[in-house]
N, C-alpha and C. Protein backbone atom coordinates (compact mmCIF):
# COMPACT_ATOMS: atom_id res chain seq x y z
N UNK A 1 46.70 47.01 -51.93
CA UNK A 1 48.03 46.72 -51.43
C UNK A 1 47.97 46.10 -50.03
N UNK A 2 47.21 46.49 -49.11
CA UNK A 2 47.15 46.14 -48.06
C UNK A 2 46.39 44.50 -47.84
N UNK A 3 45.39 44.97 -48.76
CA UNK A 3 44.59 43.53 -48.68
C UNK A 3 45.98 42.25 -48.89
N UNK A 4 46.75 42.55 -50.37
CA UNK A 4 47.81 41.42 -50.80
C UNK A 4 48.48 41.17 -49.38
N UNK A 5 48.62 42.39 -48.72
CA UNK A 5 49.56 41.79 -47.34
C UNK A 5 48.73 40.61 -46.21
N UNK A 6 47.48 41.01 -46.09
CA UNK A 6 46.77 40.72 -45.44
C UNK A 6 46.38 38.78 -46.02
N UNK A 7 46.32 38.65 -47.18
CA UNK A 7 45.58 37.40 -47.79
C UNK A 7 46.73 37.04 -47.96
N UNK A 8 47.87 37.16 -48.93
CA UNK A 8 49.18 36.85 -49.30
C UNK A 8 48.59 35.83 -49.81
N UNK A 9 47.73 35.53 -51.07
CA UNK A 9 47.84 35.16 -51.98
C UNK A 9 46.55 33.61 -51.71
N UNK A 10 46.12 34.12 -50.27
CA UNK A 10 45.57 33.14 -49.97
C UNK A 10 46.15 32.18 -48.75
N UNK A 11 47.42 32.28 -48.10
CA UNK A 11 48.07 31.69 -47.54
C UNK A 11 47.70 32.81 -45.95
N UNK A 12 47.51 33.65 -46.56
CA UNK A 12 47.79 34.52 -44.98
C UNK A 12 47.09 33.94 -43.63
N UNK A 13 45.84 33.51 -43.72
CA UNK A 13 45.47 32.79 -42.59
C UNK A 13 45.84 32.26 -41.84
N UNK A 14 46.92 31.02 -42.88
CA UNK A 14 47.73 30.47 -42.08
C UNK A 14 49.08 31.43 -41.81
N UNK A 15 49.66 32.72 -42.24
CA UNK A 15 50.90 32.80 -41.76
C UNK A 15 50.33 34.11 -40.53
N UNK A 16 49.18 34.64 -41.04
CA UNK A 16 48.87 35.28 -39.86
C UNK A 16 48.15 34.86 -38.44
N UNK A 17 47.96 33.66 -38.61
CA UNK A 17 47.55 32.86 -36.88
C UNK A 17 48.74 31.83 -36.34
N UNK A 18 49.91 31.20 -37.51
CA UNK A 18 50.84 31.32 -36.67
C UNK A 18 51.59 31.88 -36.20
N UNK A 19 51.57 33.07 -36.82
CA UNK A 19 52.34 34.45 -36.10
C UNK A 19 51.88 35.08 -34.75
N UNK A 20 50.25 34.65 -34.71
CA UNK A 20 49.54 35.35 -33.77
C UNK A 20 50.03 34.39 -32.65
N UNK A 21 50.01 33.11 -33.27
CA UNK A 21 49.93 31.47 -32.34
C UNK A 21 51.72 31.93 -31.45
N UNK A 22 52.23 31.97 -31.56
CA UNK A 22 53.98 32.19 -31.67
C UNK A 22 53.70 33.76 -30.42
N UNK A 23 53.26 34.47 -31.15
CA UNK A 23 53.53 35.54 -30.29
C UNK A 23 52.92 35.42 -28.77
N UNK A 24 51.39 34.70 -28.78
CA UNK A 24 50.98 34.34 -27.32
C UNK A 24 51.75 33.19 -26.59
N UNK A 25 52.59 32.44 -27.19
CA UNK A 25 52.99 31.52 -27.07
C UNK A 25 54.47 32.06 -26.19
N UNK A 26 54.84 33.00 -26.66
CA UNK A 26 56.05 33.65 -25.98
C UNK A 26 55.51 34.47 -25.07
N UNK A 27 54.40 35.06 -24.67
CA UNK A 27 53.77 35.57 -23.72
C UNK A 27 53.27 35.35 -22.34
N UNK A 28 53.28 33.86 -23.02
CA UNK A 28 52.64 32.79 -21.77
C UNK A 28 53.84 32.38 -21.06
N UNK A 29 54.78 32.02 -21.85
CA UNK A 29 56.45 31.85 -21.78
C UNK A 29 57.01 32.66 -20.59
N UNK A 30 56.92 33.81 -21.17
CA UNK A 30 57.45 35.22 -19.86
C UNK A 30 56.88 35.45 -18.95
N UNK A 31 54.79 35.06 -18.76
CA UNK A 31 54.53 35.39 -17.73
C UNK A 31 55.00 34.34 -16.70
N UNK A 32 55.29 32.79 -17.17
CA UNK A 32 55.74 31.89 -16.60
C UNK A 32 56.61 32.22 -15.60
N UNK A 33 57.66 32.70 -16.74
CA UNK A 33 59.04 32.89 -15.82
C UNK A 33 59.05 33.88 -15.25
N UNK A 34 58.39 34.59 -15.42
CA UNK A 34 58.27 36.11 -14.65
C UNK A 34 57.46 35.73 -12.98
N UNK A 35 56.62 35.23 -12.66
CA UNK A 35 56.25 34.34 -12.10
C UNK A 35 56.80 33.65 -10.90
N UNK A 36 57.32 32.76 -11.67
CA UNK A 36 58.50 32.07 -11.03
C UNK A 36 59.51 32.52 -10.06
N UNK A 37 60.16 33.74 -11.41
CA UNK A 37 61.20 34.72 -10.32
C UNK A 37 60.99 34.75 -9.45
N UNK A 38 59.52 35.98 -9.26
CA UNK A 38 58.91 36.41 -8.40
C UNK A 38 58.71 35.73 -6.94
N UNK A 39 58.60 34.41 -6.89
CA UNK A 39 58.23 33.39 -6.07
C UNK A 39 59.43 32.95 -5.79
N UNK A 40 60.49 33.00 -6.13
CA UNK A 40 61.85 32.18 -5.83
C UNK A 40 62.72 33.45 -5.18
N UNK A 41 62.36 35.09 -5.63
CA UNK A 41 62.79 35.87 -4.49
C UNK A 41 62.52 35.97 -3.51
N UNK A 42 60.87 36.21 -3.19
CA UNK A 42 60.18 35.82 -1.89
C UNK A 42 60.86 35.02 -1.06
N UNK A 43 61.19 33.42 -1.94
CA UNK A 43 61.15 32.49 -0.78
C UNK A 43 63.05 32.71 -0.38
N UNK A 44 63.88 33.81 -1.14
CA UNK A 44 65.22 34.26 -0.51
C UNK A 44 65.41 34.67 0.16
N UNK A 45 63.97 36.04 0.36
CA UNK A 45 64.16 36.86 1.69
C UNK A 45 63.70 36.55 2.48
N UNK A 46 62.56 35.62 2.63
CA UNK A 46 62.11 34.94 3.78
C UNK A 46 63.40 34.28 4.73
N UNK A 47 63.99 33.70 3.41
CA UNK A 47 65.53 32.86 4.59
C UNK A 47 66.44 33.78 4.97
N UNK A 48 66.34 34.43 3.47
CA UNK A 48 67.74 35.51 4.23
C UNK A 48 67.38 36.91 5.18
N UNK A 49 66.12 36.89 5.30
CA UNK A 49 65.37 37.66 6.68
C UNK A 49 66.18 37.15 8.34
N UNK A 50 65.94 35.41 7.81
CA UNK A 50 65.90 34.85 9.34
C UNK A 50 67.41 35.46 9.49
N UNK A 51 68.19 35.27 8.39
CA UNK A 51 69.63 35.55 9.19
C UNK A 51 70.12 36.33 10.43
N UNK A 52 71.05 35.79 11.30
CA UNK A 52 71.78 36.85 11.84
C UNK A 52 72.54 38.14 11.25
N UNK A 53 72.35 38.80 12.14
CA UNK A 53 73.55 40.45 11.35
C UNK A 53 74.68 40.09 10.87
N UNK A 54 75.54 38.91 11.31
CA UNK A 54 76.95 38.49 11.26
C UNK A 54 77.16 37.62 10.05
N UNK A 55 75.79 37.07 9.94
CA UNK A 55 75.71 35.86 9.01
C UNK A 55 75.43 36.90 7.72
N UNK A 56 74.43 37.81 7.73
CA UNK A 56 74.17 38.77 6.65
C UNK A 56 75.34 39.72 6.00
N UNK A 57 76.18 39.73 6.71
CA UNK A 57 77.57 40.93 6.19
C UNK A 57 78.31 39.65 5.54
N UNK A 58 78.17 38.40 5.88
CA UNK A 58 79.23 37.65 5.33
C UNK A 58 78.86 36.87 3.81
N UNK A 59 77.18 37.37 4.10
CA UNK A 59 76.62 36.73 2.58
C UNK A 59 76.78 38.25 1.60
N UNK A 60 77.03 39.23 1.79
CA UNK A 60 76.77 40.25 1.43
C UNK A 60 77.88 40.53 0.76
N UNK A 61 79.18 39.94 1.13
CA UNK A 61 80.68 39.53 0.54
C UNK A 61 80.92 38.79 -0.48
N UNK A 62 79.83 38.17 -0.45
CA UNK A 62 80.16 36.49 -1.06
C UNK A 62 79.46 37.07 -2.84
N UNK A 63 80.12 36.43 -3.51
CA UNK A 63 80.10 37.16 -5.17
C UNK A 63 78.58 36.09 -5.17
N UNK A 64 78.41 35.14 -5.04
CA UNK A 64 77.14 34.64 -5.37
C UNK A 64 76.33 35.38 -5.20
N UNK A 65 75.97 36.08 -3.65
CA UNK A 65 74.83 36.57 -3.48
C UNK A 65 74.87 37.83 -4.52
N UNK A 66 75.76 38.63 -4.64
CA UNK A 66 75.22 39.89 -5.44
C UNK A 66 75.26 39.36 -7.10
N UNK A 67 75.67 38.45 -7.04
CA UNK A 67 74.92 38.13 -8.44
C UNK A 67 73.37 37.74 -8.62
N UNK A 68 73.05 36.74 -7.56
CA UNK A 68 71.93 36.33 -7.60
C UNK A 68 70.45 37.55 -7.78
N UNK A 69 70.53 38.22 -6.65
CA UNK A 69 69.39 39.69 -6.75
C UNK A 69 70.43 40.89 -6.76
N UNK A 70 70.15 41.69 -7.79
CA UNK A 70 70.55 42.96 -7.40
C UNK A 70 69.74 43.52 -6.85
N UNK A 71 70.56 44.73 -6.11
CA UNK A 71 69.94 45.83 -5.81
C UNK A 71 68.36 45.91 -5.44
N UNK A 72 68.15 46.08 -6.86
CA UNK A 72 66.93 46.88 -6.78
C UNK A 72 65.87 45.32 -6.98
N UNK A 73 64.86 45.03 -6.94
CA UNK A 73 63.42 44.37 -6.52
C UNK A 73 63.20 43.99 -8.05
N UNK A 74 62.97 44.79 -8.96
CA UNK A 74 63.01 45.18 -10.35
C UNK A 74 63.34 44.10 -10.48
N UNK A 75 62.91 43.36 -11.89
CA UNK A 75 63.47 42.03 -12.71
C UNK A 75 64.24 42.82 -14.20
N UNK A 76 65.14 42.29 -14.65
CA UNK A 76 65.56 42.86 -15.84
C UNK A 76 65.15 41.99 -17.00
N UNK A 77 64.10 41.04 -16.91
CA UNK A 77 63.95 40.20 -18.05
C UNK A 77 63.09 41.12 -18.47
């Protein structure tokens, strides 16, 4: 039974290495963007470090910024 899953009749090779192909393929995908994030928060707090105190309470208002990073450091992807 297991083998039929495994060979599927002779075809499995191919449906089990593009399955394998697909799954690294979305892996490489996320570490990308995961990545990325990572590097595009950095370069937020670097600017929004330099801010003034006055300038920081007024971005802190502003609906963009708390959409952009929440809270927490954490990525939710």
């Amino acid at each position: 039974m297991i083998n039929e899953i495994l060979f599927m009749n002779g075809y499995g090779v191919y449906v089990w290495s593009s399955f394998i192909f697909t799954l690294i393929g979305f892996f490489i995908l996320y570490s990308a963007i995961k990545l990325q994030l990572i590097k595009e928060q950095k370069k937020f707090d670097a600017k929004f470090k330099n801010l003034s105190s006055e300038k920081i309470e007024l971005a802190k208002k502003q609906e963009t910024y708390r959409e952009l990073l929440p809270n927490t450091s954490v990525s939710k992807i």
